[in-house]
N, C-alpha and C. Protein backbone atom coordinates (compact mmCIF):
# COMPACT_ATOMS: atom_id res chain seq x y z
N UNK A 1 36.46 -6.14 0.31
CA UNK A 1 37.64 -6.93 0.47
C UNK A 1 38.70 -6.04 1.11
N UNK A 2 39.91 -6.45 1.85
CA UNK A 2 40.55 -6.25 2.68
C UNK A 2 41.63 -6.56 2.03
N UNK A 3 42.65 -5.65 2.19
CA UNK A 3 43.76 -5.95 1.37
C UNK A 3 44.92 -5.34 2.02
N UNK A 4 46.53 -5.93 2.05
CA UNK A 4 47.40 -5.35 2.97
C UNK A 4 48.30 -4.45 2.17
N UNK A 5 49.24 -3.72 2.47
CA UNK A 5 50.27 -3.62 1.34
C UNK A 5 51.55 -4.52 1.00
N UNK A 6 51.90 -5.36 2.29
CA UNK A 6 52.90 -6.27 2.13
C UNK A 6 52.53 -7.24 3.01
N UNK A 7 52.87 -8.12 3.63
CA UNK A 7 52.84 -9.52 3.85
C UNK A 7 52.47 -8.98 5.51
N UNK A 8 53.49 -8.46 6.01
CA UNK A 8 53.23 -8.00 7.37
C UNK A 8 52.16 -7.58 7.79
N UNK A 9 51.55 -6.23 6.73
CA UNK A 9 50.04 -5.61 7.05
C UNK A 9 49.07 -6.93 7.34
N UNK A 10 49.23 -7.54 6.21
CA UNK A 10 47.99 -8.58 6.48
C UNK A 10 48.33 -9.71 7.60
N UNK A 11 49.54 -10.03 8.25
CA UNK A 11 50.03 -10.71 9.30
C UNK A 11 49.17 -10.12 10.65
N UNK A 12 49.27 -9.48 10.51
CA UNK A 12 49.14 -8.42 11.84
C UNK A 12 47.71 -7.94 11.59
N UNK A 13 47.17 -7.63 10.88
CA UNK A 13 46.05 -7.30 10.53
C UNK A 13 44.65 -8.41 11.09
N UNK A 14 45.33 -9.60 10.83
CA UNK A 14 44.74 -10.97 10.85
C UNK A 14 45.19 -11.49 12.03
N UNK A 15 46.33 -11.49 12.67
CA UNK A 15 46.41 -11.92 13.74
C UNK A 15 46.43 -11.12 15.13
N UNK A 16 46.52 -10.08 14.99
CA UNK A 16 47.21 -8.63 15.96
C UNK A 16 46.23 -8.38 16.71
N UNK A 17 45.05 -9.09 16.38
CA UNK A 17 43.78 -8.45 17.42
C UNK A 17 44.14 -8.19 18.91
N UNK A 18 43.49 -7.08 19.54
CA UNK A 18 43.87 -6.89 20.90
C UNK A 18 43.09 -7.91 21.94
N UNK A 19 41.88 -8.76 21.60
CA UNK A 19 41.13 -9.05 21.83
C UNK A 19 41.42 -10.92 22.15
N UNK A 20 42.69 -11.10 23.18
CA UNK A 20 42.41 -12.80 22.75
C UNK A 20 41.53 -13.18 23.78
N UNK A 21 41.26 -14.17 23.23
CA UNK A 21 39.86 -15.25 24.25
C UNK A 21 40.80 -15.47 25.44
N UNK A 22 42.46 -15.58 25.71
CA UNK A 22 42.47 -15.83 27.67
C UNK A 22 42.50 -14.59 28.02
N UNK A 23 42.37 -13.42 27.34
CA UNK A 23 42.23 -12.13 28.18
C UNK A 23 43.92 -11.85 28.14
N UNK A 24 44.66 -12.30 27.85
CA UNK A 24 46.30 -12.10 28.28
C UNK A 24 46.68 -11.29 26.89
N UNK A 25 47.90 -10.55 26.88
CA UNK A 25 48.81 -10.26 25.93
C UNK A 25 49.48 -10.96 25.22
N UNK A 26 49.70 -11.72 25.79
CA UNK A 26 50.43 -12.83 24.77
C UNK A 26 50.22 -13.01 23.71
N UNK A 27 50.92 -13.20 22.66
CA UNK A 27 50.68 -13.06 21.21
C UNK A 27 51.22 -14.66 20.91
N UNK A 28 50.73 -15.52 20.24
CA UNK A 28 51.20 -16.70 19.87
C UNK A 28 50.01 -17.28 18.45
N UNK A 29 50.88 -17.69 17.34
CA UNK A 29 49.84 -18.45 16.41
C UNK A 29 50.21 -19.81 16.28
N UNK A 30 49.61 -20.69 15.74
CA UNK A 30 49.89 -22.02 15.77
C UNK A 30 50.04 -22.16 14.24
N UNK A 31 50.96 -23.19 14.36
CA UNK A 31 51.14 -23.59 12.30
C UNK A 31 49.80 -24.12 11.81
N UNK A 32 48.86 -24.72 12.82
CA UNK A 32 47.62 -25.25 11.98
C UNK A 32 47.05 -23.55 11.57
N UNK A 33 47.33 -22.33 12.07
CA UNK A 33 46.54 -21.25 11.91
C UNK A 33 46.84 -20.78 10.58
N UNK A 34 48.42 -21.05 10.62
CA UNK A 34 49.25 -20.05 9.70
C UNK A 34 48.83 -21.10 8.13
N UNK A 35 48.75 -22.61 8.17
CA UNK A 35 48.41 -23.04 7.30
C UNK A 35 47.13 -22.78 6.15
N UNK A 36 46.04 -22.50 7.39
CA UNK A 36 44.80 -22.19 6.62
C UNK A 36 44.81 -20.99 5.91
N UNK A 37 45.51 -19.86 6.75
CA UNK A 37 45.79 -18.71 6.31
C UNK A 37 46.60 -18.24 5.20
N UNK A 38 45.78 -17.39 3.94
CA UNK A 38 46.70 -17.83 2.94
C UNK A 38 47.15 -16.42 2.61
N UNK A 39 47.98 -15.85 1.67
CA UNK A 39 48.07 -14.55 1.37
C UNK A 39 47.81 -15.02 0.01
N UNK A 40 47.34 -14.00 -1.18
CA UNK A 40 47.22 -13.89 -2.47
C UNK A 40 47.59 -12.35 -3.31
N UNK A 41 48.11 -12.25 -4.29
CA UNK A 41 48.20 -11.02 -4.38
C UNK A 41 47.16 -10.28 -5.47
N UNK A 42 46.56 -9.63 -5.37
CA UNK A 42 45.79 -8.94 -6.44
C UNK A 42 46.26 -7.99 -7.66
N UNK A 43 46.11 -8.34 -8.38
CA UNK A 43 46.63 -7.68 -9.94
C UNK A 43 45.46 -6.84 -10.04
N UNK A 44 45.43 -5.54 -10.20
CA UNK A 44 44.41 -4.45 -10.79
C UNK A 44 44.48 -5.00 -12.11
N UNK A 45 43.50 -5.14 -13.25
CA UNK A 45 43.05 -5.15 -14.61
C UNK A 45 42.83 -3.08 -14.98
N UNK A 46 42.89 -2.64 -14.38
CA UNK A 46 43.01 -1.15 -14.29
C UNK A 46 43.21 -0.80 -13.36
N UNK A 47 43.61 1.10 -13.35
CA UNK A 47 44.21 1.75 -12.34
C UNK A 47 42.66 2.12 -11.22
N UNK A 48 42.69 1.63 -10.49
CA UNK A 48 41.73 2.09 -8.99
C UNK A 48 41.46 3.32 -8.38
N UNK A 49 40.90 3.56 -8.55
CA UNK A 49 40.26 5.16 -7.50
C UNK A 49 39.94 4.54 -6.24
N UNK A 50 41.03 4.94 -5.50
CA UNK A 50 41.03 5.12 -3.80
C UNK A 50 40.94 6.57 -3.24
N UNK A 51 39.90 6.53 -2.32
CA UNK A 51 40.17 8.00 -1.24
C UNK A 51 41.31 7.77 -0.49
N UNK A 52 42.15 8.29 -0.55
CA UNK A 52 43.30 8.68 0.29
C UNK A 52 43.02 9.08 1.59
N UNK A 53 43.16 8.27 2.44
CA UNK A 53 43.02 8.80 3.95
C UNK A 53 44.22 8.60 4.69
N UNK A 54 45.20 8.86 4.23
CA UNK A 54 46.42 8.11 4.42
C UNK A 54 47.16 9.51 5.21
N UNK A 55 47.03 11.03 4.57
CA UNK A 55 46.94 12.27 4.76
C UNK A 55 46.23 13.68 4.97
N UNK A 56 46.50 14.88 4.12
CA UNK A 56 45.60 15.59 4.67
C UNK A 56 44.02 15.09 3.61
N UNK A 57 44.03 14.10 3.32
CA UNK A 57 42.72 13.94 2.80
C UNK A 57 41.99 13.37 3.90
N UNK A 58 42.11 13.22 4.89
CA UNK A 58 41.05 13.03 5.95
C UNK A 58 40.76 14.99 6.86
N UNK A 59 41.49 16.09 6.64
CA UNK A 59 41.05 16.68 7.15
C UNK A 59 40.48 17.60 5.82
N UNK A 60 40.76 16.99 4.75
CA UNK A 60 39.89 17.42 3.85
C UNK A 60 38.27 17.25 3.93
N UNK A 61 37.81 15.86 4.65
CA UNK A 61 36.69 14.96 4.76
C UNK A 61 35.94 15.74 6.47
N UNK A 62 36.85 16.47 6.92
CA UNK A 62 36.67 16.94 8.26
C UNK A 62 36.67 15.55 9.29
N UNK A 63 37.45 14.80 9.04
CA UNK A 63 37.45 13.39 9.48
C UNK A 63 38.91 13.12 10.61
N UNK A 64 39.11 12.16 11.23
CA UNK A 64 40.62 12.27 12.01
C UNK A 64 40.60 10.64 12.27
N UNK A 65 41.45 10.02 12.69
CA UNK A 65 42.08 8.53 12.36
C UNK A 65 41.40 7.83 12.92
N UNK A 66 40.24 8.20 14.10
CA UNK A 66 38.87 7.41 14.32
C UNK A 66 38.43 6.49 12.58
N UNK A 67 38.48 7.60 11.89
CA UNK A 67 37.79 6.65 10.61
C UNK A 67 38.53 5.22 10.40
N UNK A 68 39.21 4.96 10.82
CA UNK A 68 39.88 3.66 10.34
C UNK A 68 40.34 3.11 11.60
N UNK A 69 40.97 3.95 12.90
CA UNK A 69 41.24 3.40 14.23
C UNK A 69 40.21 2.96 15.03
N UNK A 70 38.95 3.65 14.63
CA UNK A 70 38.30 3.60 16.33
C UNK A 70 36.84 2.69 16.09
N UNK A 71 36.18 3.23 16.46
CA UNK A 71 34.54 2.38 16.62
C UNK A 71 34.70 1.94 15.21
N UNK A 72 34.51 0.28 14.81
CA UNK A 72 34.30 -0.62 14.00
C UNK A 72 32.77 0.18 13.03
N UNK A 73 31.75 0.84 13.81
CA UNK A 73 30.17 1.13 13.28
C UNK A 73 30.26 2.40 13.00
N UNK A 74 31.52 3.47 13.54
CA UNK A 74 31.66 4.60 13.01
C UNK A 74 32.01 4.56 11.96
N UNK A 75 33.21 3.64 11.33
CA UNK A 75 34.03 3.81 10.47
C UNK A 75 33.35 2.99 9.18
N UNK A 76 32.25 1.66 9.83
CA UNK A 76 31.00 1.42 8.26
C UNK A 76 30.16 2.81 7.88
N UNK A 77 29.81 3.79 8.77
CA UNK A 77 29.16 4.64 8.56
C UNK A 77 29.87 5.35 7.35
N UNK A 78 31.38 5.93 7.74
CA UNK A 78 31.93 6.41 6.74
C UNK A 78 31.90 6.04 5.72
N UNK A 79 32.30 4.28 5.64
CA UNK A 79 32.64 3.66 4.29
C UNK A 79 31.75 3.63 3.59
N UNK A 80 30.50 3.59 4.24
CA UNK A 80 29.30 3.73 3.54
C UNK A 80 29.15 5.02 2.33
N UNK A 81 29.64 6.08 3.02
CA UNK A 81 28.99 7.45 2.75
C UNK A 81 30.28 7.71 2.06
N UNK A 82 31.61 7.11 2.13
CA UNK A 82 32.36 7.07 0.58
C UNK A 82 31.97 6.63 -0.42
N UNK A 83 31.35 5.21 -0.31
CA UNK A 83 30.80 4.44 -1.24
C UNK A 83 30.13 5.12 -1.97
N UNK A 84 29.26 5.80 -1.21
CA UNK A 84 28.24 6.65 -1.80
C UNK A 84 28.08 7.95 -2.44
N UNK A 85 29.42 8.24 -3.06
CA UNK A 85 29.87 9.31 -3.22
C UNK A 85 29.73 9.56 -5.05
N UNK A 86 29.47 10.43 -4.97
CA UNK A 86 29.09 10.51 -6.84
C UNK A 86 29.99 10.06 -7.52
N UNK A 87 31.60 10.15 -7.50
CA UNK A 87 32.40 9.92 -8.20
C UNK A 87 33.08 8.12 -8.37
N UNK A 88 32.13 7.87 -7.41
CA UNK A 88 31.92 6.12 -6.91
C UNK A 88 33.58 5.47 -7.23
N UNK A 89 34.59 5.50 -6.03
CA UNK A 89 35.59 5.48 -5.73
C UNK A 89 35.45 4.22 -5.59
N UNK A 90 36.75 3.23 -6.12
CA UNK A 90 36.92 1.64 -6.09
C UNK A 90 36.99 1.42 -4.38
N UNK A 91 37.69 2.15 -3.60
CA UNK A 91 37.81 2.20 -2.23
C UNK A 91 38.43 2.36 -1.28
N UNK A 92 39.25 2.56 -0.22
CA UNK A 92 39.40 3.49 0.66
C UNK A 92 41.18 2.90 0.84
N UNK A 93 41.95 3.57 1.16
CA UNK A 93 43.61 3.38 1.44
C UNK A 93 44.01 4.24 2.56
N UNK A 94 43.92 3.76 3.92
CA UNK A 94 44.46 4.05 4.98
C UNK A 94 45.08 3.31 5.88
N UNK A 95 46.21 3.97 6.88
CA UNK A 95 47.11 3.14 7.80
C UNK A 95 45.99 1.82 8.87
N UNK A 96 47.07 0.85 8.13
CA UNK A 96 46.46 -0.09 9.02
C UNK A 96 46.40 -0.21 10.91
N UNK A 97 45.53 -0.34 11.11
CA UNK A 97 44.80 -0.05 12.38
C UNK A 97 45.94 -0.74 13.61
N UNK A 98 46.40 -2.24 13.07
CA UNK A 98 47.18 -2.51 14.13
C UNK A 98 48.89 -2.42 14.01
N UNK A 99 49.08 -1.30 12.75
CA UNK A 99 50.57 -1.22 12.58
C UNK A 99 50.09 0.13 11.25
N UNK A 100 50.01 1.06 12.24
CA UNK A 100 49.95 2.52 11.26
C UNK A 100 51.48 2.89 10.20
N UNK A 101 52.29 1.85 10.06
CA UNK A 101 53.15 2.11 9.06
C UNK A 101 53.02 1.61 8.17
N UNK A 102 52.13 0.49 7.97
CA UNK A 102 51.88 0.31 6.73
C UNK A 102 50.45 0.30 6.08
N UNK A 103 50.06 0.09 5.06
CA UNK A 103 49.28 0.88 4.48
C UNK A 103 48.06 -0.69 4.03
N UNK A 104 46.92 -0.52 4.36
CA UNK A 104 45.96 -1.08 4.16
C UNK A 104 44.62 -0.55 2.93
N UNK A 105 43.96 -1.29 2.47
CA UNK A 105 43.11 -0.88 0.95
C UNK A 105 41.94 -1.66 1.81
N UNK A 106 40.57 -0.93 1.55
CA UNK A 106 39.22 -1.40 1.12
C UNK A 106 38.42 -1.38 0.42
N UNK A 107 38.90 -2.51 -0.63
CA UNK A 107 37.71 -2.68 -1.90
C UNK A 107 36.29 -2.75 -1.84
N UNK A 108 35.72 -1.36 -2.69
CA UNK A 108 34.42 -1.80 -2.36
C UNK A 108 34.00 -2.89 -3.46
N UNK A 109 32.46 -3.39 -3.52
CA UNK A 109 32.47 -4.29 -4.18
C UNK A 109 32.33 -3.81 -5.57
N UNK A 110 32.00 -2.48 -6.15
CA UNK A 110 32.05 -1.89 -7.45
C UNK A 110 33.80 -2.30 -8.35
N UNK A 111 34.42 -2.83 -7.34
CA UNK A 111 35.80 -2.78 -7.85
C UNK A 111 35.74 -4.16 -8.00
N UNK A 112 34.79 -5.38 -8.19
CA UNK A 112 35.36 -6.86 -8.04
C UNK A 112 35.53 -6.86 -9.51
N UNK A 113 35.37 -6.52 -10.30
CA UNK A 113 35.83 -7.31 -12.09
C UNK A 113 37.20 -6.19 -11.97
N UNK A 114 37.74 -5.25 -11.59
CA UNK A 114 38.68 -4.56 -11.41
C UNK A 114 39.99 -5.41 -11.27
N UNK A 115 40.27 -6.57 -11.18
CA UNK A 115 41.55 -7.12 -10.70
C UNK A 115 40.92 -8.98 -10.80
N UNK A 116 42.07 -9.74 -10.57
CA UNK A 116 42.16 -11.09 -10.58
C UNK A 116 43.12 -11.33 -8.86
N UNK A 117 43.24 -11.88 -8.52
CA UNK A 117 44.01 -12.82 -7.40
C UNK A 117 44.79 -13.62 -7.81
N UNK A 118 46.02 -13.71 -7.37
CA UNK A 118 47.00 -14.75 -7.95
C UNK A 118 46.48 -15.80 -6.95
N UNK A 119 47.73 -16.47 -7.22
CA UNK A 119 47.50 -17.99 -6.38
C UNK A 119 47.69 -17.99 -4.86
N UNK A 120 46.75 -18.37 -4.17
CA UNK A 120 46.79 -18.24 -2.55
C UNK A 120 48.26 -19.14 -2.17
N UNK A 121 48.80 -18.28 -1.47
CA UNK A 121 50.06 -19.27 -0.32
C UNK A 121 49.56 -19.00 1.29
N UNK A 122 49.63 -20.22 1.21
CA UNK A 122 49.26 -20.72 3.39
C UNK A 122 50.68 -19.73 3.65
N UNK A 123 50.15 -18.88 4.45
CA UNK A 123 51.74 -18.23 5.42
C UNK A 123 52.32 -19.68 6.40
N UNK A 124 51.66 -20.62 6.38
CA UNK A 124 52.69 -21.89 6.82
C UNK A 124 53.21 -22.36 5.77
N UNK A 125 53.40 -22.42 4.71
CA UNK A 125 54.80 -22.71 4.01
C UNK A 125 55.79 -21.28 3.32
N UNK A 126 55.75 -20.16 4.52
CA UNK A 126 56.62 -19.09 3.49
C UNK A 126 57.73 -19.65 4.36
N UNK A 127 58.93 -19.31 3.86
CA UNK A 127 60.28 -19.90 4.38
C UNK A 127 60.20 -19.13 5.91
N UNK A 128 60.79 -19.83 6.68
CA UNK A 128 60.92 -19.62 7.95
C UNK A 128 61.89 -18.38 8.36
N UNK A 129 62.64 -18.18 7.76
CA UNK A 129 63.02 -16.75 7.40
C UNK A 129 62.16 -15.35 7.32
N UNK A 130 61.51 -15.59 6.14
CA UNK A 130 60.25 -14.81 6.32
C UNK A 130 59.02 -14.56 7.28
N UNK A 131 58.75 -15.83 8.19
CA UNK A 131 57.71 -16.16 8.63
C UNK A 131 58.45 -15.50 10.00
N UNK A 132 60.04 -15.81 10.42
CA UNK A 132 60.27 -15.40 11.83
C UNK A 132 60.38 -14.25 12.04
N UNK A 133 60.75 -13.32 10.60
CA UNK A 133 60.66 -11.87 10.81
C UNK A 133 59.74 -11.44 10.78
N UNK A 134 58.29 -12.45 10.51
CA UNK A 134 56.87 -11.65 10.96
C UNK A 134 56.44 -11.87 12.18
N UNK A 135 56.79 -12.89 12.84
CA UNK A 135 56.66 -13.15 14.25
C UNK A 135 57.44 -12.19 15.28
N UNK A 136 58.86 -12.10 14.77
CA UNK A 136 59.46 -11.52 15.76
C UNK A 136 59.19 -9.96 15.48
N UNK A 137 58.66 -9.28 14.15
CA UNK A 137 58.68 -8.16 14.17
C UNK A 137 56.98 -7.65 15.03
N UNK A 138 56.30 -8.54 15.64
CA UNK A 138 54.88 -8.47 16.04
C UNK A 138 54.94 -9.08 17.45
N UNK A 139 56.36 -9.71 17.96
CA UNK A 139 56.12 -10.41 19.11
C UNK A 139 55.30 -11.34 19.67
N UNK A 140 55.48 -12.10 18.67
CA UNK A 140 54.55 -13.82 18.80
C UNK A 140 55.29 -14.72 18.84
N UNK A 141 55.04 -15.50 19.09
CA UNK A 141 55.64 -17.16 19.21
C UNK A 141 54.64 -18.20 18.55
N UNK A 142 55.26 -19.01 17.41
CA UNK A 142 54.74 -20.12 17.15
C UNK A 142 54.64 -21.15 18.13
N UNK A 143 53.38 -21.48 18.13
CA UNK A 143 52.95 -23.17 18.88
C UNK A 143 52.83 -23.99 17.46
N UNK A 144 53.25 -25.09 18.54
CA UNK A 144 52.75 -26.26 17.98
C UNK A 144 51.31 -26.32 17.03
C-alpha cells in the first residue's frame, strides 16, 4: 500500500504522472476523476518500523534516490530485498517521486493488521479552497 503524508503527496502522486496519453504537458483532471478518487487516512494500531530513506540512510544501504526516483523494476528489486530483511520492517518512507518535499510510505503487506483506514473522501467534495490550492500548487486545471 501506498500512502502520502498529506493530501498533496497523494494529489500529485496520483495525478502528476509525466506520462499523459496526448503526449502534451498539460496537466488537467476532471471532477468525474477527482470524484472516484478518494483519500482515507490510516491510523497505526502500533508504532511501524520504516527504513528511512528519506536521509543518510540510503547511503547507509550504498543506495542514491534512483531507489525511489528512477527505474520502477530497480526500485521492486530493492523493496523486495528490504522486505526481506531479518528485522522484517513494516516498510519503506521516502521523498515522493513527483514532489521530493513531501514524504511518501510503502506498506509492506506484513503491516496490514498494523492500522485501520478511516472513512474514504472523493477529493471531489473537499472544499474548493482546498482542492484549488492542490491544483494551483501542481498546475492543473479542472475540466468539466
Amino acid at each position: 500500500m501506498y500512502l502520502g503524508s498529506e493530501p498533496a503527496c497523494c494529489f500529485v502522486e496520483t495525478f502528476g504522472r509525466l506520462d499523459t496519453t496526448a503526449g502534451t504537458t498539460v496537466r488537467m483532471v476532471s471532477q468525474a476523476q477527482l470524484l472516484v478518487t478518494c483519500l482515507s487516512e490510516i491510523v497505526p494500531s502500533r508504532p511501524l518500523t520504516l527504513v528511512d530513506l528519506t536521509g543518510p540512510g540510503l547511503r547507509r544501504l550504498d543506495a542514491d534516490a534512483r531507489l525511489f526516483a528512477g527505474n520502477h523494476a530497480e526500485a521492486r528489486l530493492w523493496g523486495r530485498a528490504l522486505w526481506s530483511h531479518p528485522e522484517q520492517p513494516d516498510g519503506l518512507l521516502f521523498p515522493a517521486r513527483h514532489d521530493p518535499s513531501l514524504l511518501s510510505v510503502a506498506l509492506f503487506d506484513r503491516a496490514q493488521a498494523a492500522g485501520r483506514a478511516g472513512i474514504p473522501r472523493s477529493l471531489g467534495t473537499l472544499p474548493f479552497s482546498v482542492l484549488g490550492a492542490l491544483l494551483d500548487r501542481y498546475d492543473f486545471s479542472l475540466r468539466p
